[in-house]
Protein backbone atom coordinates (compact mmCIF):
# COMPACT_ATOMS: atom_id res chain seq x y z
CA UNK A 1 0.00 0.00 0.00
CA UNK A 2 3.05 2.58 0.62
CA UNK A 3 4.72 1.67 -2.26
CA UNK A 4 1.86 1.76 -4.22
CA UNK A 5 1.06 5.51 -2.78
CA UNK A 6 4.63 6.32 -3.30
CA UNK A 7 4.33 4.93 -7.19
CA UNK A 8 1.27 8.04 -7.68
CA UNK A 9 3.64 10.67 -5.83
CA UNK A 10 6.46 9.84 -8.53
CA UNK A 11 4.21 9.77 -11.11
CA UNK A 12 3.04 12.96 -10.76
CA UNK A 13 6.49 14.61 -9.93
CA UNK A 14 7.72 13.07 -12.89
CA UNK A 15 5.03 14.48 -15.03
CA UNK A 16 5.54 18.07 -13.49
CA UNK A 17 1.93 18.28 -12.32
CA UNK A 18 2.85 19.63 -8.77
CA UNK A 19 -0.75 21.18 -8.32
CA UNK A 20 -2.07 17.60 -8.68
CA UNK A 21 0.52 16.52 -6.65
CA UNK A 22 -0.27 19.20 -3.59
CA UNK A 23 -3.77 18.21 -3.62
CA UNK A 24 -2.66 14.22 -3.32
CA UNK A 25 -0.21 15.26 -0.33
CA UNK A 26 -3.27 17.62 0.84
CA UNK A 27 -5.72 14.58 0.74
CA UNK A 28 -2.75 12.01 2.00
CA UNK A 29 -2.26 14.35 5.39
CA UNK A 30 -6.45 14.33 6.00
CA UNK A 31 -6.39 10.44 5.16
CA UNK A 32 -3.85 9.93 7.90
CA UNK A 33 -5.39 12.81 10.15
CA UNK A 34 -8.78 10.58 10.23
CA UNK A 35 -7.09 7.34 10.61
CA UNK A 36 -5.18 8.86 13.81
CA UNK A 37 -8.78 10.51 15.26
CA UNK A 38 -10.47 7.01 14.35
CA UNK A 39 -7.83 5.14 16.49
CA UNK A 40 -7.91 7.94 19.12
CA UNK A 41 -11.79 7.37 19.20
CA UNK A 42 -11.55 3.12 19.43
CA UNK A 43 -8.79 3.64 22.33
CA UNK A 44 -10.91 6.01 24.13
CA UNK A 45 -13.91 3.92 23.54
CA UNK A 46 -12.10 0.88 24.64
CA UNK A 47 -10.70 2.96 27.99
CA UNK A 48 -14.24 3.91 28.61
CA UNK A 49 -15.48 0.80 28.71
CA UNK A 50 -12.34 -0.86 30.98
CA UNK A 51 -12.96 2.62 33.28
CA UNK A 52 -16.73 1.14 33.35
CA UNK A 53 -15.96 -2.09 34.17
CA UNK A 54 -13.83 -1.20 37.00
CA UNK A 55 -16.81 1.15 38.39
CA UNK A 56 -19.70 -1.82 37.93
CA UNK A 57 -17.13 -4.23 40.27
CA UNK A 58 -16.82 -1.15 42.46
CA UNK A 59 -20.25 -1.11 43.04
CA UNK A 60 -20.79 -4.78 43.33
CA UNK A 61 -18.87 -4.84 46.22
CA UNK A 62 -20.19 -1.39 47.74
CA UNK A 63 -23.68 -3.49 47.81
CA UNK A 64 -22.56 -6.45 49.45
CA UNK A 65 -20.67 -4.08 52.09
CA UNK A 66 -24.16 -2.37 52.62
CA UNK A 67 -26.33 -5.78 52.65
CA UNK A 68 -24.03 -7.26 55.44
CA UNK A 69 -24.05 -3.59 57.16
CA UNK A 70 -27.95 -3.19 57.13
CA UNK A 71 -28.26 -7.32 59.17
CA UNK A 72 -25.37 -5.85 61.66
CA UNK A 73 -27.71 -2.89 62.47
CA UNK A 74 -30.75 -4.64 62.69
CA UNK A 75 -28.91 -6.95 65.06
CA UNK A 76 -27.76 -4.18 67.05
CA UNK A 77 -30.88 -1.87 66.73
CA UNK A 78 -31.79 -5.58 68.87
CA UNK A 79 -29.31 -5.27 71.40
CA UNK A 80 -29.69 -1.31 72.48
CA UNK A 81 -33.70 -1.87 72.62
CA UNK A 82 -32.93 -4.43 74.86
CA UNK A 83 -31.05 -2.50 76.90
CA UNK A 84 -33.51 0.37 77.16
CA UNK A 85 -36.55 -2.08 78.11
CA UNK A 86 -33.63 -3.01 80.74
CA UNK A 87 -33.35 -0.26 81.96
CA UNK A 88 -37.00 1.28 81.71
CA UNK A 89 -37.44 -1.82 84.19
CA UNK A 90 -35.08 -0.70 86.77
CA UNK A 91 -36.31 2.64 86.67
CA UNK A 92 -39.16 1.39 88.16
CA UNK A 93 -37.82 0.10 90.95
CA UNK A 94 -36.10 3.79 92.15
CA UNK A 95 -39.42 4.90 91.50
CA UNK A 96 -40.98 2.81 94.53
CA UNK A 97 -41.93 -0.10 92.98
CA UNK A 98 -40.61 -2.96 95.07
CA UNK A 99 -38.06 -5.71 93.92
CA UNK A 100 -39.31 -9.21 94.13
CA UNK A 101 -36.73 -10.64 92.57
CA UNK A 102 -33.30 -9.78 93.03
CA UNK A 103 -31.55 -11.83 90.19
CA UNK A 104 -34.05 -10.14 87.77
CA UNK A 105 -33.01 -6.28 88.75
CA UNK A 106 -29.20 -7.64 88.68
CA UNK A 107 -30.12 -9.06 85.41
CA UNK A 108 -31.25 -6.05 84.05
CA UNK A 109 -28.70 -3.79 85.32
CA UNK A 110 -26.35 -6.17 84.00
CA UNK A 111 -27.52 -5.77 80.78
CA UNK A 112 -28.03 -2.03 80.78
CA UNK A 113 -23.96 -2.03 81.39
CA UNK A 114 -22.82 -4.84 78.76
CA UNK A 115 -20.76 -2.41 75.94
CA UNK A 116 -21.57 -3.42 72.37
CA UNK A 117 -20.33 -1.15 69.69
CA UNK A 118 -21.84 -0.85 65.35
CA UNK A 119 -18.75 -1.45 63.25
CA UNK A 120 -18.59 -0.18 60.03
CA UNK A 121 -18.57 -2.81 57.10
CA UNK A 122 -17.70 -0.03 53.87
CA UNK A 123 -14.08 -1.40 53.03
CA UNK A 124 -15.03 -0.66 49.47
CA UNK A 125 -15.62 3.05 50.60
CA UNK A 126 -12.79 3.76 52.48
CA UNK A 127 -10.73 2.21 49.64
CA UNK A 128 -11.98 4.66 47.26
CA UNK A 129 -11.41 7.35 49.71
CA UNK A 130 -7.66 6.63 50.35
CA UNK A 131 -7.37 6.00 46.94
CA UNK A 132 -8.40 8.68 45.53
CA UNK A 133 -10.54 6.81 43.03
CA UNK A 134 -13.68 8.07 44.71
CA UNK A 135 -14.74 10.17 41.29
CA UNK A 136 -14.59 6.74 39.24
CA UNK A 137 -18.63 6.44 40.45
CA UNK A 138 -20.12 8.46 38.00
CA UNK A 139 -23.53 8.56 40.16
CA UNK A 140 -23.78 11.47 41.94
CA UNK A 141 -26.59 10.20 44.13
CA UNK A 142 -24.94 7.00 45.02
CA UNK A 143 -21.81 8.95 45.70
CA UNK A 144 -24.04 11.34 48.02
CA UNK A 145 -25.93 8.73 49.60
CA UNK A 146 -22.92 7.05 50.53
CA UNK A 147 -21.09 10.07 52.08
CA UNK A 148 -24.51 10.72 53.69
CA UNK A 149 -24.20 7.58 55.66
CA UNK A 150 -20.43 8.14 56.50
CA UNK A 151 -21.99 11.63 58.45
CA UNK A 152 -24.94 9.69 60.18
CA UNK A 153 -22.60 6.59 61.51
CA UNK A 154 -19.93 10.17 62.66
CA UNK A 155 -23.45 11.42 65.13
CA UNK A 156 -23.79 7.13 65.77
CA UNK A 157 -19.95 7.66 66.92
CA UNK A 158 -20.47 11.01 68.58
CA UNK A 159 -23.97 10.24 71.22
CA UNK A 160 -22.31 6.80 71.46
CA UNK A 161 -18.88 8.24 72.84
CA UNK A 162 -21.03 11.00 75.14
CA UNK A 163 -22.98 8.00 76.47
CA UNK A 164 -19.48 5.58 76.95
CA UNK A 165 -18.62 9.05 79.44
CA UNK A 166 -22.14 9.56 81.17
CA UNK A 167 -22.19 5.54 81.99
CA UNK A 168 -18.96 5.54 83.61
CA UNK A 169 -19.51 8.50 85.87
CA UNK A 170 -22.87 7.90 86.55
CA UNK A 171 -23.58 4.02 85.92
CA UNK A 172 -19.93 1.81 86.38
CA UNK A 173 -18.56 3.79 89.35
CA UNK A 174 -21.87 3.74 91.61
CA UNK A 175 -22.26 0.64 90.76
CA UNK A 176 -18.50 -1.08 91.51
CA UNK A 177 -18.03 0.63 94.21
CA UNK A 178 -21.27 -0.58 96.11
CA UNK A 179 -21.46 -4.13 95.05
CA UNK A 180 -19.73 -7.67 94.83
CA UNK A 181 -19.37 -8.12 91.16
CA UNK A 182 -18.34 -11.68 91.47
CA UNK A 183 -22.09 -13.16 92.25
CA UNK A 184 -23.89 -10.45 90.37
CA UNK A 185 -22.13 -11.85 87.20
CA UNK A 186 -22.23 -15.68 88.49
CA UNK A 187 -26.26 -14.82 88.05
CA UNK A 188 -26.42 -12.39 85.04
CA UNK A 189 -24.44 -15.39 82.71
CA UNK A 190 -26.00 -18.24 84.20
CA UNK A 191 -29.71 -16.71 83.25
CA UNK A 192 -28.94 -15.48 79.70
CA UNK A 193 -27.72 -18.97 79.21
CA UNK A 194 -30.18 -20.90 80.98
CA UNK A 195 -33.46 -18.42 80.69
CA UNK A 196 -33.83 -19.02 84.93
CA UNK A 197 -32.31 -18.30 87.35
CA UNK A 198 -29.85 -20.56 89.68
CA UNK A 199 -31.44 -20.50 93.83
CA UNK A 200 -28.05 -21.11 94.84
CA UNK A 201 -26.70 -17.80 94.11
CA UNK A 202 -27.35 -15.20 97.01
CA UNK A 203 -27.11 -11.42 96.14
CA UNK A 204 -27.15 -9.07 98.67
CA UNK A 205 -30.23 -7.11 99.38
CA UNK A 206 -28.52 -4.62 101.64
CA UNK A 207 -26.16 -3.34 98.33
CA UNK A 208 -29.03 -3.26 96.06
CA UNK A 209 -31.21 -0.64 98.73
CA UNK A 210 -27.83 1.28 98.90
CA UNK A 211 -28.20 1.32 94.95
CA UNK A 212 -31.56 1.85 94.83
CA UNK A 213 -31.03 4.92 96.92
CA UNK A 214 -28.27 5.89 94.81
CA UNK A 215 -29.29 9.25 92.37
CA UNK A 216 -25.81 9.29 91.04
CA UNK A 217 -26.84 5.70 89.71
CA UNK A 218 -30.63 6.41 88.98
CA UNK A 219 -29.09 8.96 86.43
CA UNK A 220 -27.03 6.43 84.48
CA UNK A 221 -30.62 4.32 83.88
CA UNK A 222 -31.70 8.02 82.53
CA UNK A 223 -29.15 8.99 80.70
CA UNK A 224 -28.86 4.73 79.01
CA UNK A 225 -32.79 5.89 78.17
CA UNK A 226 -32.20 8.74 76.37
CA UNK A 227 -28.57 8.40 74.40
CA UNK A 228 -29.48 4.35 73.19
CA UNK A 229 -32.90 5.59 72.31
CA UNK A 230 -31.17 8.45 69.99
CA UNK A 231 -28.51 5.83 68.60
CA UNK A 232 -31.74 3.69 67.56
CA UNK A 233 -33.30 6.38 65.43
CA UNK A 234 -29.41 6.76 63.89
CA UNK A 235 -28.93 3.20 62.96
CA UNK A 236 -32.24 3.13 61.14
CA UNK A 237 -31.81 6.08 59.45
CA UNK A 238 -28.56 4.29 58.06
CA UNK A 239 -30.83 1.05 57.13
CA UNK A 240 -33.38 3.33 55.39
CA UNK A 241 -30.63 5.36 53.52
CA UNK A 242 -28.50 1.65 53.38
CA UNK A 243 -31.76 0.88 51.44
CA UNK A 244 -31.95 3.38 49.21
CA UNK A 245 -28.54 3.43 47.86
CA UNK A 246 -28.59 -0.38 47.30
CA UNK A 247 -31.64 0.26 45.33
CA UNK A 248 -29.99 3.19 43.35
CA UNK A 249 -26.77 0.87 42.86
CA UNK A 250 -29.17 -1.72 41.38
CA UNK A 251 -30.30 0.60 38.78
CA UNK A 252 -26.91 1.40 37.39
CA UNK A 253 -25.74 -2.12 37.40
CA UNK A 254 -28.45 -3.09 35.26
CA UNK A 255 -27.32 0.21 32.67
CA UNK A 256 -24.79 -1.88 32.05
């Protein structure tokens, strides 16, 4: 093909018909001027598509982060309303209502102090943060929903670090320094286990009236109340937002 383009420049050189001849080399530059811009076009087509691969496997794996994150808060929207009904029942008690059974306020103070903590399951998000790849999802409502749940979990983090402060001024001290732990946990673990509760442990009704006279350690109850209750409304504003941008990552999967 050269030589035979070469061959037609000659010719026309030879024959001294240079006018022809700047037209050819005229046409020969835009020839080779489209070929380039057609090649340009197929590699940037061809980077496009490898640039939207890499964002559909992105998202895959944001979705599976946020499937497994919405069961962990569920599970642990569980565990704080169980330690509010714990500790709506031992308000009860400071409030004049008389103890019957002292395993069962021990058991619910017990549980009203167990420490459980939400971990974050957005590998996939953090990895585009650090990486700086973040901009490679070309969704701006995904990308907003997802830095919209990075704020809410920061408040989860913030009311749960006020209420790790209140409970060990106004729950944990109180409560170690007034009682045996020893047979308070013997009965907590043997009844979460066993769903009764074992005879043969003897708690002390003398430290639980100190307790129950305790307003230092009436506030803690309080204060476990009010900060778990606000944490609860947090996590499910992360499973209804979780929700939503699974939904919206769904949709641009399926674009293709």
């Amino acid at each position: 093909m050269i030589k035979f383009f070469r061959k037609i420049r000659q010719n026309l050189l030879s024959e001294n018909k240079f006018s022809k001849y700047l037209l050819y080399a005229i046409g020969e530059i835009i020839l080779v001027v489209i070929g380039i811009l057609i090649a340009l076009q197929i590699n940037n087509h061809n980077e496009l598509n490898k640039q939207r691969a890499k964002e559909i496997q992105f998202l895959k794996n944001i979705k599976s982060d946020l499937i497994f994150e919405e069961k962990e808060l569920e599970r642990h929207i569980g565990i704080r309303e169980g330690i509010v009904n714990s500790a709506q029942i031992a308000l009860e008690h400071f409030k004049g209502k008389p103890v019957e059974n002292i395993q069962m306020f021990n058991y619910h103070a017990f549980n009203v102090g167990i420490w459980q903590e939400f971990k974050r399951n957005n590998n996939t998000f953090v990895e585009l943060l650090n990486s700086g790849n973040f901009t490679i999802i070309s969704n701006e409502s995904i990308k907003s929903g997802l830095l919209n749940l990075d704020i809410i979990h920061n408040q989860i983090i913030s009311n749960r670090e006020h209420l790790r402060n209140d409970m060990e001024h106004y729950f944990y001290d109180p409560w170690f320094k007034t009682v045996d732990l020893d047979p308070l946990a013997e009965s907590f673990l043997f009844y979460a286990s066993k769903k009764e509760f074992d005879n043969n442990i003897k708690l002390s009704r003398q430290e639980l009236d100190r307790l129950l006279n305790d307003t230092i350690f009436k506030n803690g109850f309080v204060l476990s109340v009010f900060t778990n209750s606000l944490i609860i409304d947090d996590y499910k504003k992360m499973i209804e937002l979780n929700k939503q941008v699974v939904e919206l990552i769904n949709k641009e999967i399926t674009k293709g």
